[in-house]
PDB file of N, CA and C in Angstrom:
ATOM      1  N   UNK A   1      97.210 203.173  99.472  1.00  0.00           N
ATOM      2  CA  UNK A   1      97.476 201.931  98.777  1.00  0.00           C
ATOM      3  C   UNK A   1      97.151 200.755  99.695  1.00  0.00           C
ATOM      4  N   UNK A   2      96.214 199.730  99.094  1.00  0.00           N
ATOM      5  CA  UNK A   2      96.083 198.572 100.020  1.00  0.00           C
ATOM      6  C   UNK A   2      97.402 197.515 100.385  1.00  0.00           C
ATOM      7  N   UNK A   3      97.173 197.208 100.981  1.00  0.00           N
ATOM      8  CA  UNK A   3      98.774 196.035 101.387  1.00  0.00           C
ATOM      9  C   UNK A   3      98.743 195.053 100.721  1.00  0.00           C
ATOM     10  N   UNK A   4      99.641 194.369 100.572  1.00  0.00           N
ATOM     11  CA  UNK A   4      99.318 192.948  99.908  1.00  0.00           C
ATOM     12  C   UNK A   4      99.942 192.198 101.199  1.00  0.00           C
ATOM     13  N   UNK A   5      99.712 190.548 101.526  1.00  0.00           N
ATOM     14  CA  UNK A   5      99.981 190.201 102.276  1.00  0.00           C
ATOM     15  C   UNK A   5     101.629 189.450 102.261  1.00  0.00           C
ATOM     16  N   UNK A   6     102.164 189.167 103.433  1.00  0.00           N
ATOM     17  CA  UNK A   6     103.613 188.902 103.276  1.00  0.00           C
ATOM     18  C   UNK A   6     104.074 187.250 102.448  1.00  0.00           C
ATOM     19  N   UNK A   7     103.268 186.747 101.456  1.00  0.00           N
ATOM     20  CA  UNK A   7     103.666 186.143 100.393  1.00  0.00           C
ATOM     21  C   UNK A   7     104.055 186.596  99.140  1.00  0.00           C
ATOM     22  N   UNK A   8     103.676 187.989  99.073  1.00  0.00           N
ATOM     23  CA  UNK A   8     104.431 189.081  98.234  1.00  0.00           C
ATOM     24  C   UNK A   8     105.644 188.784  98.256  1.00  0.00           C
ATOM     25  N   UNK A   9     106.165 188.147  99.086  1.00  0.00           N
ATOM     26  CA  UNK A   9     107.871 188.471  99.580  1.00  0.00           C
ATOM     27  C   UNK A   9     108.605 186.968  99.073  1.00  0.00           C
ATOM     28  N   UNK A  10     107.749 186.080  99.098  1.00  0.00           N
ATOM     29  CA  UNK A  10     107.916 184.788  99.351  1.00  0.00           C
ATOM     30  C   UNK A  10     109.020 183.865  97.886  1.00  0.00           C
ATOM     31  N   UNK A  11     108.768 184.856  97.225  1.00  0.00           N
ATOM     32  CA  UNK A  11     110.130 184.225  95.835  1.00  0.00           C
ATOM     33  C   UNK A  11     111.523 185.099  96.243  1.00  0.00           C
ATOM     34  N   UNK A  12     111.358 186.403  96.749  1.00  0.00           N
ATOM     35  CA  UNK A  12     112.733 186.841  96.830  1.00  0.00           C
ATOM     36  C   UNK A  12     113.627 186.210  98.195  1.00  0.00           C
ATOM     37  N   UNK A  13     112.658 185.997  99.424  1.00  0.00           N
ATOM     38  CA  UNK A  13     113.255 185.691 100.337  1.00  0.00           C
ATOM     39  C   UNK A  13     113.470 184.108 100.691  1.00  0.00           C
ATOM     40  N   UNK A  14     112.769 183.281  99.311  1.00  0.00           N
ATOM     41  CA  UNK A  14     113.326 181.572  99.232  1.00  0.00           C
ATOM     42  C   UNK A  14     114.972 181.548  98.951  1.00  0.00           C
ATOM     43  N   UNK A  15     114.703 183.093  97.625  1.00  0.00           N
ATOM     44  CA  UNK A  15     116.102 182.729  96.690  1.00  0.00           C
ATOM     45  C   UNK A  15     117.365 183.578  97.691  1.00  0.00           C
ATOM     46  N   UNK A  16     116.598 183.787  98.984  1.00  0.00           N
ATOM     47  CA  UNK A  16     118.060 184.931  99.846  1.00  0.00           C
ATOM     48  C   UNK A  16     118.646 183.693 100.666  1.00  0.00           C
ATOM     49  N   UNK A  17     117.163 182.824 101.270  1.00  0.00           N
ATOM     50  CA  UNK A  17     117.632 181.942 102.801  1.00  0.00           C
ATOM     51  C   UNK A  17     117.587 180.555 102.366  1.00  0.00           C
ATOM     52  N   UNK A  18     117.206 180.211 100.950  1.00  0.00           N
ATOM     53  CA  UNK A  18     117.394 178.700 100.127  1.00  0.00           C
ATOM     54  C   UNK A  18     115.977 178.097 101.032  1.00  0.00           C
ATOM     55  N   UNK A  19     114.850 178.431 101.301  1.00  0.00           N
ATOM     56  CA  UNK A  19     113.765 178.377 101.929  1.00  0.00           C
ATOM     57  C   UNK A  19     112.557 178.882 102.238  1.00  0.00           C
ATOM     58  N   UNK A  20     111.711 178.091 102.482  1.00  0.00           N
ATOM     59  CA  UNK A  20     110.529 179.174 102.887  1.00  0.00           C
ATOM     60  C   UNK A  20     110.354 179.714 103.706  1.00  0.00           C
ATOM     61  N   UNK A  21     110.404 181.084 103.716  1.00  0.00           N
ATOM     62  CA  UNK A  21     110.588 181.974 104.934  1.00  0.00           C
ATOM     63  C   UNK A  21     109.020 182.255 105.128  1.00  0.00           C
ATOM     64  N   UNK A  22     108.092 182.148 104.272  1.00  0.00           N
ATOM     65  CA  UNK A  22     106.570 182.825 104.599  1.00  0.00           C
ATOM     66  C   UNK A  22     105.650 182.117 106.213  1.00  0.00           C
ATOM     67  N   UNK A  23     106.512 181.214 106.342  1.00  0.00           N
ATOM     68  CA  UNK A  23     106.400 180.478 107.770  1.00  0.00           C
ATOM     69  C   UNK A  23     106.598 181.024 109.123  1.00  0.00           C
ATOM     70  N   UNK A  24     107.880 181.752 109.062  1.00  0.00           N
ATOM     71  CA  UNK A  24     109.213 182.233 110.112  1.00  0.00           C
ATOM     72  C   UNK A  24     108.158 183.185 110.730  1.00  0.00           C
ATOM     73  N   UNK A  25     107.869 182.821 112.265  1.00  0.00           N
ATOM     74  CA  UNK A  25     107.215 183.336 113.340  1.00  0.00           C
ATOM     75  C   UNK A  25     107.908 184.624 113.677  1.00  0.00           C
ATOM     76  N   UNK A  26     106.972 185.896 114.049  1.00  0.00           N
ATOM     77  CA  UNK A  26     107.607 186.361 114.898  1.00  0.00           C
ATOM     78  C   UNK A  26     106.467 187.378 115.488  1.00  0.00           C
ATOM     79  N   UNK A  27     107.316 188.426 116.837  1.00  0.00           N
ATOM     80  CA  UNK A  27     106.398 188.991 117.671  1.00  0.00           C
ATOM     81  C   UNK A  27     106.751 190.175 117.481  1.00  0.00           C
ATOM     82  N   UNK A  28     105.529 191.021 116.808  1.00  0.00           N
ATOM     83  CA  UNK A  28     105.908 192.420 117.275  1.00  0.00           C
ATOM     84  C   UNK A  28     106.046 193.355 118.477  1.00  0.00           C
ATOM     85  N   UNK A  29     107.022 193.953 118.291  1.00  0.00           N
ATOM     86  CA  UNK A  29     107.723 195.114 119.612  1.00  0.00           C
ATOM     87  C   UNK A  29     106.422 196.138 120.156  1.00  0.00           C
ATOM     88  N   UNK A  30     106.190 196.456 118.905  1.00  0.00           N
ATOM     89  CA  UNK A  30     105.065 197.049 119.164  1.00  0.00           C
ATOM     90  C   UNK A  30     103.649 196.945 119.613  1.00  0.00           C
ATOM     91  N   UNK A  31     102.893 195.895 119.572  1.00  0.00           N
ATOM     92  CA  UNK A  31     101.837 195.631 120.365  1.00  0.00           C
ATOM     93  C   UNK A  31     101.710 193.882 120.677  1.00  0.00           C
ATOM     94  N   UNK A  32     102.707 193.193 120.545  1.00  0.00           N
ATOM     95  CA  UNK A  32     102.911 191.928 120.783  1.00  0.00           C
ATOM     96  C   UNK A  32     102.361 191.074 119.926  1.00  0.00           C
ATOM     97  N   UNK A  33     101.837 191.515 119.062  1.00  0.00           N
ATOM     98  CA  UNK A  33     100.763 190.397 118.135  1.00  0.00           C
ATOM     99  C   UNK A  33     102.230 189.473 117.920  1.00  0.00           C
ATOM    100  N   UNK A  34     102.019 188.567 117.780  1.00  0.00           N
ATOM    101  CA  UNK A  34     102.220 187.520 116.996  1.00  0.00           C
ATOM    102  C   UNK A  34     101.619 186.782 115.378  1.00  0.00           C
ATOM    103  N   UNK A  35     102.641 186.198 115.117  1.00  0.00           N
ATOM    104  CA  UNK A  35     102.131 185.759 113.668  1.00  0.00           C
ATOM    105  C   UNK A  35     102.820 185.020 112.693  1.00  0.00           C
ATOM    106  N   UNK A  36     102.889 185.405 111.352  1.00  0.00           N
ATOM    107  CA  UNK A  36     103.801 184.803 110.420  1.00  0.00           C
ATOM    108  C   UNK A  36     104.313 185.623 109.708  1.00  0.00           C
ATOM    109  N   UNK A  37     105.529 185.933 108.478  1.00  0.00           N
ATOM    110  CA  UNK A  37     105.513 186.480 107.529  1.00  0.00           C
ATOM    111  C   UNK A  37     104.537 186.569 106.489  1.00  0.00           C
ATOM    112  N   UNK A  38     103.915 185.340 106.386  1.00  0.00           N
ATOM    113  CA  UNK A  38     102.645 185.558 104.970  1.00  0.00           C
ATOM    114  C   UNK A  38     101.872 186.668 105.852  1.00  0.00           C
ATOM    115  N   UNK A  39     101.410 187.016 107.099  1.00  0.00           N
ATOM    116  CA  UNK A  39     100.478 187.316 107.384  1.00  0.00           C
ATOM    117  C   UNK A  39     100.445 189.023 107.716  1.00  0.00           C
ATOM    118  N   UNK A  40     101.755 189.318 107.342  1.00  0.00           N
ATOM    119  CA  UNK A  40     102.526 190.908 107.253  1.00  0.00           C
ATOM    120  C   UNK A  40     101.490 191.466 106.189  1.00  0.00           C
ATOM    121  N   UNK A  41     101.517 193.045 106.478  1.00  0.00           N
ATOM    122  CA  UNK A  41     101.249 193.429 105.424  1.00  0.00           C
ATOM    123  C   UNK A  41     102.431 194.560 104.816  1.00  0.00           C
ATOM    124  N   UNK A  42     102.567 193.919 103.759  1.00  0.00           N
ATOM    125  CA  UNK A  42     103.645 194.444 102.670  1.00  0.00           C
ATOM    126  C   UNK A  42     103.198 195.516 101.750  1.00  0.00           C
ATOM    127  N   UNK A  43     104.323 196.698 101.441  1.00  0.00           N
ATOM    128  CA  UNK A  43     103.967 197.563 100.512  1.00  0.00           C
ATOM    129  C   UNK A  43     105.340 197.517  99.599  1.00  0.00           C
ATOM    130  N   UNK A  44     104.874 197.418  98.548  1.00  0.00           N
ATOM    131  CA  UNK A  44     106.021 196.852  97.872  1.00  0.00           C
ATOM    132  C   UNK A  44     106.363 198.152  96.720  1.00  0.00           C
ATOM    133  N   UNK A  45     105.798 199.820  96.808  1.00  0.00           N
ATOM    134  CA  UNK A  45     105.847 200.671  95.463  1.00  0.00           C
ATOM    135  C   UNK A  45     106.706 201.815  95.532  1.00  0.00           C
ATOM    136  N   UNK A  46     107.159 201.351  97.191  1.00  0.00           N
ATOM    137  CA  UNK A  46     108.695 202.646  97.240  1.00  0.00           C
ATOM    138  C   UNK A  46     109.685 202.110  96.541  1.00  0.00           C
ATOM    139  N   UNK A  47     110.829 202.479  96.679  1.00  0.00           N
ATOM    140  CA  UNK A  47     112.165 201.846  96.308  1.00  0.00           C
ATOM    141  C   UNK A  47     112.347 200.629  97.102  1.00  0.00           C
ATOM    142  N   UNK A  48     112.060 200.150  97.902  1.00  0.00           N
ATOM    143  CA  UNK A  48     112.057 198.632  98.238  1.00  0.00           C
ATOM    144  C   UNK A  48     111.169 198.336  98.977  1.00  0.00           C
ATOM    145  N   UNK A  49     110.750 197.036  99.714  1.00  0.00           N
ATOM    146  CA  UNK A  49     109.878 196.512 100.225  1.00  0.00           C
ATOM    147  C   UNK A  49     109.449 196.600 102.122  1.00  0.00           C
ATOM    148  N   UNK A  50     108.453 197.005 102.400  1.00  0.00           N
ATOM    149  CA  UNK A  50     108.124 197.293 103.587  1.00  0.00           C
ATOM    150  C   UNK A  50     107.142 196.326 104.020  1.00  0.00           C
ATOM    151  N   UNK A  51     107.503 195.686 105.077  1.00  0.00           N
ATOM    152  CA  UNK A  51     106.404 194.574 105.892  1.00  0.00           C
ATOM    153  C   UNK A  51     106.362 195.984 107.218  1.00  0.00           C
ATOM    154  N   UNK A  52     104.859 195.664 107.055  1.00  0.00           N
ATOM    155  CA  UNK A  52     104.556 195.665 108.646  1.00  0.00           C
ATOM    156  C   UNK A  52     103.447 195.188 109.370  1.00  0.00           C
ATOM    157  N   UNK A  53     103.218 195.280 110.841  1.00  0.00           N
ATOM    158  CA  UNK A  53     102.337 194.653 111.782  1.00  0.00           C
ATOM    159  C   UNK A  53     100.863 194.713 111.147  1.00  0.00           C
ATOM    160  N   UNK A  54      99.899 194.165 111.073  1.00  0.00           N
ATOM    161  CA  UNK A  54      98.500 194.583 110.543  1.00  0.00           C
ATOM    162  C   UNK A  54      98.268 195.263 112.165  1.00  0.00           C
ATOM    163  N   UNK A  55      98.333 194.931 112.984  1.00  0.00           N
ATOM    164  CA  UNK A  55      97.466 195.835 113.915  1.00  0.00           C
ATOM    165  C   UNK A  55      98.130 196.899 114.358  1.00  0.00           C
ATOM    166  N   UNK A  56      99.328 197.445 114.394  1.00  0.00           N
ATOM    167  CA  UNK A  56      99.740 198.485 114.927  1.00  0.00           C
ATOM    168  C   UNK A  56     100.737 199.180 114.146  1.00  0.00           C
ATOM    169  N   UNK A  57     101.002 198.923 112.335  1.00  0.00           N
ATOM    170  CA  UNK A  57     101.800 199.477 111.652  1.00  0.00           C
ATOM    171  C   UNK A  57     103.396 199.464 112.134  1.00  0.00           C
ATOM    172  N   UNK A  58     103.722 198.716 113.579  1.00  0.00           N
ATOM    173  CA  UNK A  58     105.207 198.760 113.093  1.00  0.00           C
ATOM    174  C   UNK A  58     105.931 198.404 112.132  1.00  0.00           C
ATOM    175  N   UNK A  59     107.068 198.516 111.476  1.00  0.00           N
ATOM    176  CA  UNK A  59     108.128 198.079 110.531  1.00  0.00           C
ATOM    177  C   UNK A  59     108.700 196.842 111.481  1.00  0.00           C
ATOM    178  N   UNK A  60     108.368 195.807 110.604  1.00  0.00           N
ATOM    179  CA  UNK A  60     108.670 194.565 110.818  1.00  0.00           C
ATOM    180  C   UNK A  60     110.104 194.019 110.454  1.00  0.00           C
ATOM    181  N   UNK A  61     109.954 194.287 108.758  1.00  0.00           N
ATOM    182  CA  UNK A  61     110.887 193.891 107.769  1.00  0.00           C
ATOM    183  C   UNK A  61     111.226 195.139 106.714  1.00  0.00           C
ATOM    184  N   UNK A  62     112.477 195.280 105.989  1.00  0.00           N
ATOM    185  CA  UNK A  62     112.560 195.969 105.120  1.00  0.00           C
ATOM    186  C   UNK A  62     113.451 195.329 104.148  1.00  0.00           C
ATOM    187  N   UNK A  63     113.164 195.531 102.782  1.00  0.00           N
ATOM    188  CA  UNK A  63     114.332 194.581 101.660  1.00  0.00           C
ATOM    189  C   UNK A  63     114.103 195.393 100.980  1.00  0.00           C
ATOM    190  N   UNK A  64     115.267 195.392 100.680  1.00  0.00           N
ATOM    191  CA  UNK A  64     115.868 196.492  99.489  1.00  0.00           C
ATOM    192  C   UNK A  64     116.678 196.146  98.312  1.00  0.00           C
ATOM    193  N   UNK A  65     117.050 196.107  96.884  1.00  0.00           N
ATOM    194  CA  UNK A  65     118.170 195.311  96.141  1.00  0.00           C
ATOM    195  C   UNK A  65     118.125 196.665  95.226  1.00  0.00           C
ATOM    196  N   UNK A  66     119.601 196.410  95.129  1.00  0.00           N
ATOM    197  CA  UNK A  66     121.001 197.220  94.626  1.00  0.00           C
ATOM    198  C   UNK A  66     121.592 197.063  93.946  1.00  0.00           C
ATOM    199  N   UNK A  67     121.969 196.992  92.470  1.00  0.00           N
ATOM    200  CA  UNK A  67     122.939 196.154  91.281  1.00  0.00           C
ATOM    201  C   UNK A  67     122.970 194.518  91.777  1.00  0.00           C
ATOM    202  N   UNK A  68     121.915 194.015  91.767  1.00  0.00           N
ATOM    203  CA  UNK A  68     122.191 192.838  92.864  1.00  0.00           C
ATOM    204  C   UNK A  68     122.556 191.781  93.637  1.00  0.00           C
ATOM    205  N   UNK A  69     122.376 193.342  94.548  1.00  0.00           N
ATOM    206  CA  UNK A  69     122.585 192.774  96.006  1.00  0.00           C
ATOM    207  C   UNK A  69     121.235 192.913  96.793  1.00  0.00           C
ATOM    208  N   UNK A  70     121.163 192.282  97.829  1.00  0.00           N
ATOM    209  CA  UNK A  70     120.138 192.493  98.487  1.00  0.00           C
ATOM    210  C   UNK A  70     120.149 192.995  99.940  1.00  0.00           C
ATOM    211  N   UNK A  71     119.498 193.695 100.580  1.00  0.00           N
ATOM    212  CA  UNK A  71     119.865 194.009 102.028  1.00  0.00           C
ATOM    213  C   UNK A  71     118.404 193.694 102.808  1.00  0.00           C
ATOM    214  N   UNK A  72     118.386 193.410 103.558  1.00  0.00           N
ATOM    215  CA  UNK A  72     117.348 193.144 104.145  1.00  0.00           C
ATOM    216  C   UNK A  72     117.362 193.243 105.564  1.00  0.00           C
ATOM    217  N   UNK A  73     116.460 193.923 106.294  1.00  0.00           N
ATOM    218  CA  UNK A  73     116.642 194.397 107.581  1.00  0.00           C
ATOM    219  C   UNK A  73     115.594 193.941 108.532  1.00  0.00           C
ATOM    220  N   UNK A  74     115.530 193.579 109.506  1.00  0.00           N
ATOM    221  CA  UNK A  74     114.603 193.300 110.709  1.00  0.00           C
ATOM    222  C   UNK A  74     114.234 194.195 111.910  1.00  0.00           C
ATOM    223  N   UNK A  75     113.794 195.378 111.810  1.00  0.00           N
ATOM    224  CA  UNK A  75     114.193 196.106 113.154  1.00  0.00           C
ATOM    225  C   UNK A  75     113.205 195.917 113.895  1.00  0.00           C
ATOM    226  N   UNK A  76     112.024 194.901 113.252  1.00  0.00           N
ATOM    227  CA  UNK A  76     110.937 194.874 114.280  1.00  0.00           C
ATOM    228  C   UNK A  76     110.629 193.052 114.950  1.00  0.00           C
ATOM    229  N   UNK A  77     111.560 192.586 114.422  1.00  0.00           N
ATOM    230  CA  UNK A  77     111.824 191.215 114.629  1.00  0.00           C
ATOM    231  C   UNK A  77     112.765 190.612 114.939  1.00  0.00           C
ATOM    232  N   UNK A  78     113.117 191.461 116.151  1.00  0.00           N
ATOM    233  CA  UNK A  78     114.382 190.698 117.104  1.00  0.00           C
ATOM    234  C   UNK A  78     114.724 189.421 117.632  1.00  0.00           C
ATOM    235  N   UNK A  79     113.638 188.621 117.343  1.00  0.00           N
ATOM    236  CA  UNK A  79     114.048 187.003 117.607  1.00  0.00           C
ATOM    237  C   UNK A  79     112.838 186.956 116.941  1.00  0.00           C
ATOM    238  N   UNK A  80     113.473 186.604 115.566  1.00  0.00           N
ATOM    239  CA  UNK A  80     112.380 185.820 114.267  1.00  0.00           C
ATOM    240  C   UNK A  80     112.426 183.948 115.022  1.00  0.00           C
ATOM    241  N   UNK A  81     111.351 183.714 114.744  1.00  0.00           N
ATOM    242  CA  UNK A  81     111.533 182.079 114.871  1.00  0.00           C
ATOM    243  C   UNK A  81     111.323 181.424 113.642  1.00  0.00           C
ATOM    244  N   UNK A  82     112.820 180.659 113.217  1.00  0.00           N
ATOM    245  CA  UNK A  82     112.579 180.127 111.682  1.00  0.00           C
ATOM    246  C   UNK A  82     111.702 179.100 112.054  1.00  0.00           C
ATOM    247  N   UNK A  83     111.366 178.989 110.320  1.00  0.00           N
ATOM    248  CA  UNK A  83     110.583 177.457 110.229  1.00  0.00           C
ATOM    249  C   UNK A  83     111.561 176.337 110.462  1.00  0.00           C
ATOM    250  N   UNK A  84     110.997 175.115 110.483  1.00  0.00           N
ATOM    251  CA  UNK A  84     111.602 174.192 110.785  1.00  0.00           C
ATOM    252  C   UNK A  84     112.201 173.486 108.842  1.00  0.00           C
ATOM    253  N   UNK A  85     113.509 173.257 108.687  1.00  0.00           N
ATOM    254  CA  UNK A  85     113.772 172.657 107.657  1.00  0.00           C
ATOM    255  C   UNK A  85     113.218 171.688 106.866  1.00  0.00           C
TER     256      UNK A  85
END
């Protein structure tokens, strides 16, 4: 399945953080790239949503929703840098 890029994400995660998150910098663990959320590539056809690195496939981001709720996880973005308000 091709990826779509991390603006896929960009209506659920306005209506989680009241903002645009497709901005919010961060560095992957895994081969240091740097970047943005738009610039993730997202697979969105499991049971919830998977960002990861374009160059080295780590798991960036994961969101998931539940009778809803939403959970959303970072294990590859240990110091996200938000956008500025």
């Amino acid at each position: 399945m091709e990826p779509l890029d991390g603006n896929a994400m960009a209506g659920v995660l306005r209506d989680l953080f009241g903002r645009d998150m497709t901005t919010m910098g961060y560095e992957c663990p895994g081969c240091r790239r740097t970047g943005v959320v738009a610039e993730m590539a997202v697979y969105m056809s499991g049971p919830g949503t998977v960002a990861r690195c374009r160059d080295c496939d780590t798991i960036l981001l994961m969101l998931t929703e539940r009778r809803g709720m939403y959970c959303i996880d970072l294990p590859g973005m240990p110091q996200p840098v938000l956008p500025p308000v």
